[in-house]
Protein backbone atom coordinates (compact mmCIF):
# COMPACT_ATOMS: atom_id res chain seq x y z
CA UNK A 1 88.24 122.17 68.83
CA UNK A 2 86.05 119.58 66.49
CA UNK A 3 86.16 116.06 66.89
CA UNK A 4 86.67 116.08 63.18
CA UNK A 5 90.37 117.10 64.29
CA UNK A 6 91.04 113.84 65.63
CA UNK A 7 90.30 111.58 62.94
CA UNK A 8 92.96 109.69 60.29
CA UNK A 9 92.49 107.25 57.77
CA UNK A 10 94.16 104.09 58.41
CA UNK A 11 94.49 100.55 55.95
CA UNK A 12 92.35 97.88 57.46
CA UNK A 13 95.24 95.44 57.14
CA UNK A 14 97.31 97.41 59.76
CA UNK A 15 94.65 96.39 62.80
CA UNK A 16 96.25 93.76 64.51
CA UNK A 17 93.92 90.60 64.62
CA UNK A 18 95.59 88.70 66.57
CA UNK A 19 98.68 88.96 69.77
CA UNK A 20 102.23 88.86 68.09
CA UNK A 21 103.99 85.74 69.14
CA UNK A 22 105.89 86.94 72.10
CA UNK A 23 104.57 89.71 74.29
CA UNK A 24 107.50 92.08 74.40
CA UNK A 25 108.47 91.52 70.73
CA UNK A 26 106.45 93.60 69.39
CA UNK A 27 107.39 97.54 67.52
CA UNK A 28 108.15 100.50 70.02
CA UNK A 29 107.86 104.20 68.86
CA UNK A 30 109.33 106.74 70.76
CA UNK A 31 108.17 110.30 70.93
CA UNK A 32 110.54 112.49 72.51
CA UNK A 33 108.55 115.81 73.56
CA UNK A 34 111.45 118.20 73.99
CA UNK A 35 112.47 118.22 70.42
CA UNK A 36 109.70 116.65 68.34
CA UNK A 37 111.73 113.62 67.09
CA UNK A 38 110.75 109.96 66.66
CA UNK A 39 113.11 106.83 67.41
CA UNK A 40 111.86 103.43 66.38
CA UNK A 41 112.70 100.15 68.67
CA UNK A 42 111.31 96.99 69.97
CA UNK A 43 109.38 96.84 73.01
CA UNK A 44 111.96 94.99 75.22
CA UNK A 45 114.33 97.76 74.65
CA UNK A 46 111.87 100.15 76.59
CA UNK A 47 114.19 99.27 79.58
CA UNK A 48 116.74 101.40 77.93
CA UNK A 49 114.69 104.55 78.20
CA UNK A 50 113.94 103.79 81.78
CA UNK A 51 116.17 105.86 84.41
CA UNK A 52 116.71 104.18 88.11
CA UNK A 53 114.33 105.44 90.46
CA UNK A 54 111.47 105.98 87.96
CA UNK A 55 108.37 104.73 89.19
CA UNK A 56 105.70 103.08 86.71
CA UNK A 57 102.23 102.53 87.35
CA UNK A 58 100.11 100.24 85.78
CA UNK A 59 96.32 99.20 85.47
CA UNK A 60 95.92 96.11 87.40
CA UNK A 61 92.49 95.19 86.18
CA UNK A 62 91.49 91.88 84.57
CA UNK A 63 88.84 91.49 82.05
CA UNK A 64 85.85 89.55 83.22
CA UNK A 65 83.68 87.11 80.74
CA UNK A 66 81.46 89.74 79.70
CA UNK A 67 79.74 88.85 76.87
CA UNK A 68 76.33 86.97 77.44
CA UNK A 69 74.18 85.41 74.57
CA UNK A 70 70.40 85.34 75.71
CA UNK A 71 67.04 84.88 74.37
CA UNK A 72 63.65 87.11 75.24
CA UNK A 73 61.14 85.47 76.75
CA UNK A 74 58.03 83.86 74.85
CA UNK A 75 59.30 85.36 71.42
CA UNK A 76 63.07 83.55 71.34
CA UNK A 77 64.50 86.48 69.73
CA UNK A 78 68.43 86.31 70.21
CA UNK A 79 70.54 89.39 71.91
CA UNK A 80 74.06 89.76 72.92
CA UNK A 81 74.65 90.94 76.11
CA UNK A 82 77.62 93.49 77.08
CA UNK A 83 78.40 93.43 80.55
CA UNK A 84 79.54 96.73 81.55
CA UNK A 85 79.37 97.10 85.41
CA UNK A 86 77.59 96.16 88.67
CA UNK A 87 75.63 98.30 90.03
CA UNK A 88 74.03 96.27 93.21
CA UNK A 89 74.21 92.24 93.69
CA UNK A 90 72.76 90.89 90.90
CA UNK A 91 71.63 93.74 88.55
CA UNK A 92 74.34 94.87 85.82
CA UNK A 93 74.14 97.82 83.76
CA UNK A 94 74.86 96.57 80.31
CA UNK A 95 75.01 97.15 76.34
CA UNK A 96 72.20 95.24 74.71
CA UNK A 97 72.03 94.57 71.26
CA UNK A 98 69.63 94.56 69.22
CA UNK A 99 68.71 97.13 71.91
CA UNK A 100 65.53 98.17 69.77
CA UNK A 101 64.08 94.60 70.88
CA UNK A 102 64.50 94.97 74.29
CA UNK A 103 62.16 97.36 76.60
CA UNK A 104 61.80 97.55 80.50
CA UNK A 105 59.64 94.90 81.85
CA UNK A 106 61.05 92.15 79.18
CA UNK A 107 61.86 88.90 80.29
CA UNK A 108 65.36 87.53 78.86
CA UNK A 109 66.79 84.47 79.69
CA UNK A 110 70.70 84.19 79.06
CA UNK A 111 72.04 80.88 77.83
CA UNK A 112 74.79 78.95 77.56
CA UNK A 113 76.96 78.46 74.59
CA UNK A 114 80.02 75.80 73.49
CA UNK A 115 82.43 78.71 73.68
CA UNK A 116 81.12 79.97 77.17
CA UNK A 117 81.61 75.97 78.46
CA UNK A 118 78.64 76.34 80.33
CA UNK A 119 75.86 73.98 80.96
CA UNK A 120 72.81 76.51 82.55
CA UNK A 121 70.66 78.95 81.98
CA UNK A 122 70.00 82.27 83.95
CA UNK A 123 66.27 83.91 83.70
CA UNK A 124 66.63 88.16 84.10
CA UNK A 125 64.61 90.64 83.91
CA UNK A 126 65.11 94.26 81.79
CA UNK A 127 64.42 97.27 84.76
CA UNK A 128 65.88 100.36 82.93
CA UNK A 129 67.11 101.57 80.39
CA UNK A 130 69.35 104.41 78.45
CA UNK A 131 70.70 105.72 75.82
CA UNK A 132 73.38 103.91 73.11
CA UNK A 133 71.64 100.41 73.90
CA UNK A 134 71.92 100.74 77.58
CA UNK A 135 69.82 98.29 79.66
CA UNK A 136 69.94 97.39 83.63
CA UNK A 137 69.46 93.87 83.88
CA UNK A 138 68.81 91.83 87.13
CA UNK A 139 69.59 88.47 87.41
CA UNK A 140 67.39 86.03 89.20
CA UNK A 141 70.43 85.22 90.87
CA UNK A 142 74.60 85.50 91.06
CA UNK A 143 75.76 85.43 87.60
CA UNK A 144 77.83 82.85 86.97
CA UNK A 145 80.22 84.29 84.73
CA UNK A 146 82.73 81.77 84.34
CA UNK A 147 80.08 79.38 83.39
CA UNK A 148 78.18 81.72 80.63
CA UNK A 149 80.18 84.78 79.98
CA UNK A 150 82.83 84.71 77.14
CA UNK A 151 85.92 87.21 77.19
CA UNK A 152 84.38 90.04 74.54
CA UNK A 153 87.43 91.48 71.69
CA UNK A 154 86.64 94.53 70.75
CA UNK A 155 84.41 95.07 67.15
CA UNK A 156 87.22 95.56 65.48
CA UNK A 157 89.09 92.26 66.16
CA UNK A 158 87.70 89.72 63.94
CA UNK A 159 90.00 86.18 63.87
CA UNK A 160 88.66 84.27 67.25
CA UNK A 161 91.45 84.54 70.23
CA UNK A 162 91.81 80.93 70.79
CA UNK A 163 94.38 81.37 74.10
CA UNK A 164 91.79 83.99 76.05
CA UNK A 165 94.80 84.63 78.71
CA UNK A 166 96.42 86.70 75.60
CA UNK A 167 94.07 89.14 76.01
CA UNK A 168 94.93 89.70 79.65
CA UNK A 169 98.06 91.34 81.01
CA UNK A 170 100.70 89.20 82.71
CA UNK A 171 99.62 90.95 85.93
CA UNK A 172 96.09 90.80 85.93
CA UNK A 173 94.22 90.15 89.15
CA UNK A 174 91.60 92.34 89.95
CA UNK A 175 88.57 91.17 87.68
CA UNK A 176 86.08 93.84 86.46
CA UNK A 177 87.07 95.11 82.80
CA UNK A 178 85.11 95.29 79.66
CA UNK A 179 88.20 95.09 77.68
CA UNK A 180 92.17 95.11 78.39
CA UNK A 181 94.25 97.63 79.84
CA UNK A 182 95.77 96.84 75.96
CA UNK A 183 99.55 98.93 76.97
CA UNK A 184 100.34 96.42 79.29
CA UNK A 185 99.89 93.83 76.90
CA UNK A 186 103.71 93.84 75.89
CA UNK A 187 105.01 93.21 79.43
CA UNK A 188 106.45 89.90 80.12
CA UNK A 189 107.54 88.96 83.74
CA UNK A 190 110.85 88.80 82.59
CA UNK A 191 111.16 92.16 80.94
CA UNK A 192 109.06 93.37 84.80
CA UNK A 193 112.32 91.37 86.62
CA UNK A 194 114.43 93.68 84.25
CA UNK A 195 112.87 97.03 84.73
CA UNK A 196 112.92 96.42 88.48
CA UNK A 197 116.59 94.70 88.30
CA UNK A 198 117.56 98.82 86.97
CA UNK A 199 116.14 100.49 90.23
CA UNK A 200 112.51 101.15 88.73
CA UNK A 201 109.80 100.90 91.21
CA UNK A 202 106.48 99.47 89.67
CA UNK A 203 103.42 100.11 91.41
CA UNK A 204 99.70 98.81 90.59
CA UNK A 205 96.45 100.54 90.46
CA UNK A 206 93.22 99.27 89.51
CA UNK A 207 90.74 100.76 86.58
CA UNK A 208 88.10 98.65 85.06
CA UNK A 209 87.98 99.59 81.69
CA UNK A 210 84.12 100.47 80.25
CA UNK A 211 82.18 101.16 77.42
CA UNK A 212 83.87 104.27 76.18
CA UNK A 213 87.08 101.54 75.07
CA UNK A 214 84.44 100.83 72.07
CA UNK A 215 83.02 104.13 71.91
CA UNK A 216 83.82 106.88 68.85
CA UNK A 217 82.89 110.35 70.23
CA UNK A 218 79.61 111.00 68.17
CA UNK A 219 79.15 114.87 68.88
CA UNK A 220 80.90 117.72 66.80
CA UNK A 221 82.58 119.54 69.56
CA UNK A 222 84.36 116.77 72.25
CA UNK A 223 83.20 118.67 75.14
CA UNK A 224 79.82 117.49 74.53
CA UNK A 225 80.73 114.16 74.89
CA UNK A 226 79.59 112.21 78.17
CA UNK A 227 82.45 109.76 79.55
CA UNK A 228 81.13 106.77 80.51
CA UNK A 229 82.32 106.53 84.32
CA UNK A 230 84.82 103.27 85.18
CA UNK A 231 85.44 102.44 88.84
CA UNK A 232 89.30 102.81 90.06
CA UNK A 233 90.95 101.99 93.60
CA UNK A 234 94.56 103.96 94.25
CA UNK A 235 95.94 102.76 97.72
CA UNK A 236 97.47 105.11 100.31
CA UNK A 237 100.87 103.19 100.03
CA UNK A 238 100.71 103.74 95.70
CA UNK A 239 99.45 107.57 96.45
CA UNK A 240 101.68 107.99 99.07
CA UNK A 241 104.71 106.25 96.72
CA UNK A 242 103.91 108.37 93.53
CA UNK A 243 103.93 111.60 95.71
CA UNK A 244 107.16 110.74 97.20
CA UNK A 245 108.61 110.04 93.87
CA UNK A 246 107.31 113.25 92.46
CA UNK A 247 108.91 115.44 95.60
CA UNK A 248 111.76 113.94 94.75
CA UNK A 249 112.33 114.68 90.91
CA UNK A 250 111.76 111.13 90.26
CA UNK A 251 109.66 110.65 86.70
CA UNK A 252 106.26 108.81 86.81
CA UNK A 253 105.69 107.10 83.73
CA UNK A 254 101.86 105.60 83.77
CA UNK A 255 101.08 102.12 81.65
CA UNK A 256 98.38 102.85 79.38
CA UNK A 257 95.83 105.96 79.04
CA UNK A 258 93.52 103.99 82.44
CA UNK A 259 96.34 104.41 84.98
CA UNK A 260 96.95 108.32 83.43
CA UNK A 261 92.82 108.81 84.24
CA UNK A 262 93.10 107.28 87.53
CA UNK A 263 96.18 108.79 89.19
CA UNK A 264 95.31 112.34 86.95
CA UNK A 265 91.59 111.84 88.59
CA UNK A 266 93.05 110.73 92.06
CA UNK A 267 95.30 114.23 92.46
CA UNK A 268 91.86 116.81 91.54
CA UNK A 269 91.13 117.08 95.27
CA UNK A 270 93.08 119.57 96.48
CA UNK A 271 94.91 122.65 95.15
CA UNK A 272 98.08 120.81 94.68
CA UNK A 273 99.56 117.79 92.36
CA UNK A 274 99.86 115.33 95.27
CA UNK A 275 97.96 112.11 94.50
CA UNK A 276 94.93 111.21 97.21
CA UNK A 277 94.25 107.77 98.08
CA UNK A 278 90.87 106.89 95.95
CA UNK A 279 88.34 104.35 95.21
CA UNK A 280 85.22 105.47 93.50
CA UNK A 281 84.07 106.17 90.25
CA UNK A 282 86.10 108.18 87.30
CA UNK A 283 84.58 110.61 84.97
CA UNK A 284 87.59 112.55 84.27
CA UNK A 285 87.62 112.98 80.09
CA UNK A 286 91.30 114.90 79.23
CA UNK A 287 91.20 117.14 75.98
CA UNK A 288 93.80 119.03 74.55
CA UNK A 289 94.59 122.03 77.05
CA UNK A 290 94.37 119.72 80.13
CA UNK A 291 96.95 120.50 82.52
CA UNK A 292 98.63 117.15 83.74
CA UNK A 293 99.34 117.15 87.34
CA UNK A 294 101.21 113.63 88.00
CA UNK A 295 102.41 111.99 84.87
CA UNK A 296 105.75 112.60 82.85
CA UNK A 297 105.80 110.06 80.27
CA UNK A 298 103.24 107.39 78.86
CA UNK A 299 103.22 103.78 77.33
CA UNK A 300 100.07 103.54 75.15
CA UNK A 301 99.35 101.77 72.17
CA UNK A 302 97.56 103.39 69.17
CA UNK A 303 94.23 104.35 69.51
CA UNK A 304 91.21 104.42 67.19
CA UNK A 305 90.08 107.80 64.98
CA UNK A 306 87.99 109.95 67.08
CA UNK A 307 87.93 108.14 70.42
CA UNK A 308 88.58 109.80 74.18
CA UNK A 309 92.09 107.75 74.21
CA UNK A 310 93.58 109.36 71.12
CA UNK A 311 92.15 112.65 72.24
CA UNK A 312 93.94 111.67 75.60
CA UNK A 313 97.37 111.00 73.94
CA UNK A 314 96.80 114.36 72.10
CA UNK A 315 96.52 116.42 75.59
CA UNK A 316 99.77 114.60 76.25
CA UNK A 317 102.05 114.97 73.23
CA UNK A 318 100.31 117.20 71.07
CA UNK A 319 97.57 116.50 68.28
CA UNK A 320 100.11 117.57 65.72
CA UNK A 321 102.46 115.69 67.17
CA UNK A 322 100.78 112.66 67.32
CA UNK A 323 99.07 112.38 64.36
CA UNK A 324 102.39 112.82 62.66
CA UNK A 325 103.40 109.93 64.65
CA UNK A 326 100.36 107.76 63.54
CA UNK A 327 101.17 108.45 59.90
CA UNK A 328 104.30 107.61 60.01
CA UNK A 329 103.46 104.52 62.11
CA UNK A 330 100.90 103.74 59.00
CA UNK A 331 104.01 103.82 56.78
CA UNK A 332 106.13 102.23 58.20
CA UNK A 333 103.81 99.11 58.82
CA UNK A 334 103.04 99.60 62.74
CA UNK A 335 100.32 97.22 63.70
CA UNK A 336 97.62 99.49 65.71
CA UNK A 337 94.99 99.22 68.31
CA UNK A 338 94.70 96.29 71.18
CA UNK A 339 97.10 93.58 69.40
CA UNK A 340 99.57 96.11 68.15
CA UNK A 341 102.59 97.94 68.61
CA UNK A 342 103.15 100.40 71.68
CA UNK A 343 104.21 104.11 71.89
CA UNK A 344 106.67 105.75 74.44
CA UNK A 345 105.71 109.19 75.03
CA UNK A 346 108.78 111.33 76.54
């Protein structure tokens, strides 16, 4: 297996730039793994795949003001500051750039900007430091992200969001992402009232999504490639809920390729497929040949050339399979990656 196998070409014009309209509106494209075909719909009509009793689980994570603009010390050069998580009260592991400028022992001082509406500055200091622009930062104090973090779009996005609650999910609470738990984007609480109104149980666990959301897998064979870890909470009554469903027959159908990590990485303790209640960090990267344990079908959107998620979706449907998918999805005008259209994988 080569990471070359995963890549595609793709027009620029098909990356979404900005949310469609209305949330659920957006394209649907059904896989159907028992016989290989494709079915093309609207996202609202998802309900009519959905069987009572089902139980969906989705990423309840809410993306934090992480970028920071800051100046070093003495010299005024100007970095951008990723925040990517917290590893003790007030120091943050985070992406610097330009990381060549910044070395352990600098002094930075973070400022605010118009966009970040803040009206303060916060001195830091640079302690470590690793590889791909990594830097620990601590803070002189609590970082006051509301008042001088901005919401950061991925590299690819390039048209300013100008309503920042479009890039969160409907059900967003717990705050710690890097970037959106982008499948759940299409849900509306209407379309939730319908799915439950059919006898679908939805269920919410919590993933903050990292660095490796931005991240193109670099080395020639994928198993080389280090996951960056992402902290995840699954309850005892969600574990115990899922497991139930399973002994049952009942599907599980996991929003986006987080929740699939999280329960997948939240049933490796023991020799069976039963979910364990979890909170911890996740490191669990799925390739082609992984064996799922817990989830039956998937709502993702489309992911970028060479990157963990598409490599995820491939363990899932097929790589064949899906990169038919994407190139017919190229075709026939799909939008792709965190503003697009969705996929239904049966």
């Amino acid at each position: 297996m080569r990471t070359e196998e995963f890549d595609y070409s793709l027009p620029t014009e098909l990356i979404a730039q900005v949310p469609i309209s209305e949330r659920d509106q957006s394209r649907l494209m059904v896989l159907n793994r028992s016989n290989g075909s494709i079915e093309h719909r609207h996202f609202f009509e998802i309900v009519d795949f959905l069987h009572e009793g089902d139980v969906l689980v989705f990423n309840d994570s809410r993306v934090m003001p992480a970028r920071l603009h800051a100046c070093k010390t003495g010299t005024g050069g100007k970095l951008e500051i990723l925040l990517l998580r917290r590893l003790e009260p007030n120091i943050w592991e985070t992406l610097v750039r330009p990381a060549k400028r910044v070395r352990v022992g600098d002094r930075i001082e973070v400022v605010s900007t118009p966009a970040s509406k803040g009206d303060c500055n916060l001195p830091a200091e640079v302690v470590g430091a690793g590889e791909r622009g990594i830097r620990v930062i601590h803070f002189e104090k609590e970082t006051p992200l509301s008042r001088l973090g901005e919401i950061a779009l991925p590299p690819y996005i390039h048209v300013p969001l100008h309503e920042p609650e479009r890039y969160q999910t409907v059900y967003a609470r717990d705050e710690g992402s890097v970037a959106a738990p982008t499948a759940g984007l299409h849900f509306t609480p209407e379309l939730l009232d319908r799915i439950k109104n059919k006898g679908v149980s939805c269920y919410f666990v919590t993933l903050h999504v990292g660095l490796d959301t931005f991240q193109p897998v670099q080395a020639n064979d994928p198993e080389e490639h280090k996951i960056h870890q992402e902290y995840g909470v699954v309850s005892p009554d969600v574990a115990r809920e899922v497991n139930l469903a399973r002994s049952e027959g009942r599907r599980v159908l996991c929003v986006g390729t987080t929740s699939v990590r999280l329960v997948e990485a939240a049933a490796q303790g023991g020799s069976s497929a039963r979910v364990q209640a979890f909170s911890g960090w996740v490191d669990l990267f799925i390739l082609p040949g992984y064996c799922f344990r817990v989830v039956d079908a998937l709502i993702t959107n489309f992911h970028l050339p060479r990157s963990t998620l598409l490599m995820m979706v491939s363990a899932f449907a097929g790589k064949d399979f899906i990169l038919r998918a994407y190139r017919e999805a190229a075709d026939l005008k799909y939008r792709f990656y965190s503003f697009g259209d969705a996929m239904l994988i049966l």
